[in-house]
Protein backbone atom coordinates (compact mmCIF):
# COMPACT_ATOMS: atom_id res chain seq x y z
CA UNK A 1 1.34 1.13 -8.51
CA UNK A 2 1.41 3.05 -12.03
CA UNK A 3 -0.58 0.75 -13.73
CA UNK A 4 -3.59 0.16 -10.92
CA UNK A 5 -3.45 3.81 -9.52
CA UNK A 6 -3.10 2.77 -6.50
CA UNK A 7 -0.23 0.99 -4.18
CA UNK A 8 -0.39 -2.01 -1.75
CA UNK A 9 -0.39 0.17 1.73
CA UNK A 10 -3.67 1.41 0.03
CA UNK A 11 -4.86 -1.75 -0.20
CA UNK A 12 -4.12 -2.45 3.27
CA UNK A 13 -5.61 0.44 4.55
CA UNK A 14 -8.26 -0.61 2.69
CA UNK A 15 -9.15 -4.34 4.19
CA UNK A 16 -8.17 -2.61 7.70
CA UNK A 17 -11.14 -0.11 7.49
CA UNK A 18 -13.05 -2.68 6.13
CA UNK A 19 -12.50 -4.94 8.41
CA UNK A 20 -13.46 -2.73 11.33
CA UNK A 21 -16.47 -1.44 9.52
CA UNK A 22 -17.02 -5.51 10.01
CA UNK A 23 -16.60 -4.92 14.06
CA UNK A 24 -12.56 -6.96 13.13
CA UNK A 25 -9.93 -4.46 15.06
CA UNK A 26 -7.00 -5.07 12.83
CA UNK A 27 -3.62 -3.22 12.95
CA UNK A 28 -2.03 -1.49 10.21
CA UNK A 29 0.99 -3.23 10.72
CA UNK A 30 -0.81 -7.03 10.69
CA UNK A 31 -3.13 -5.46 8.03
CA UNK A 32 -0.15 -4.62 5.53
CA UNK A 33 1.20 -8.42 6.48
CA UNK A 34 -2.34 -9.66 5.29
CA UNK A 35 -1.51 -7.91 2.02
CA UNK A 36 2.12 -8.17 1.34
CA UNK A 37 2.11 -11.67 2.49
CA UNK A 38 5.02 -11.00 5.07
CA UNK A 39 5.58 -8.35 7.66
CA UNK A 40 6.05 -4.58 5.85
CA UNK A 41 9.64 -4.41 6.83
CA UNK A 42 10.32 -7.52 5.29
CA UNK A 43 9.31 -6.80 2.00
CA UNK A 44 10.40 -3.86 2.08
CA UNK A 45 14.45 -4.65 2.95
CA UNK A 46 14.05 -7.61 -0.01
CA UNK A 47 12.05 -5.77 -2.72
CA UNK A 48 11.70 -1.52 -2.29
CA UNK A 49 14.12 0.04 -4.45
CA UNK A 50 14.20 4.36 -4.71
CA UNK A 51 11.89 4.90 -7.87
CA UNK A 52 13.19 6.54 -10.93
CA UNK A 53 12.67 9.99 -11.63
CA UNK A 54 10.53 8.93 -14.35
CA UNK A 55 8.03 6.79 -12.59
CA UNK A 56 7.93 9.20 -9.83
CA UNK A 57 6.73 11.90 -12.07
CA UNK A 58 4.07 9.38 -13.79
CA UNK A 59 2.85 8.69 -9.94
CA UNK A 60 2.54 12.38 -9.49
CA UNK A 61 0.64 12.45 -12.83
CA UNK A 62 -1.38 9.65 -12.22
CA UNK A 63 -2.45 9.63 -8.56
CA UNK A 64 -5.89 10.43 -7.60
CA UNK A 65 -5.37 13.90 -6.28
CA UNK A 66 -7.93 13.66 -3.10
CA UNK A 67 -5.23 12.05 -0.98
């Protein structure tokens, strides 16, 4: 997320908008699956880990500040 300054529920929400800017209704939740390659909650229980201090202040530093 640090290095693209931006992170993959971005992304999703993303393709979802574009998609229904395309006339495609598409949920967040099958959306985020799209992107992560596997439902959310999956990924999440085999690969989200608490960020360091460190990276969360680069985030902070880095993030576009519109959001």
């Amino acid at each position: 997320m640090n290095l693209a300054g931006f992170c993959r529920n971005c992304l999703s929400n993303w393709y979802r908008e574009a998609a229904e800017a395309e006339g495609v209704a598409l949920s967040k939740d099958a959306a985020r699956e799209i992107i992560y390659g596997m439902p959310y909650a999956e990924w999440q229980a085999l690969n989200q880990t608490e960020a360091s201090a460190a990276k969360k202040a680069e985030f902070e530093a880095k993030r576009p500040k519109d959001h």
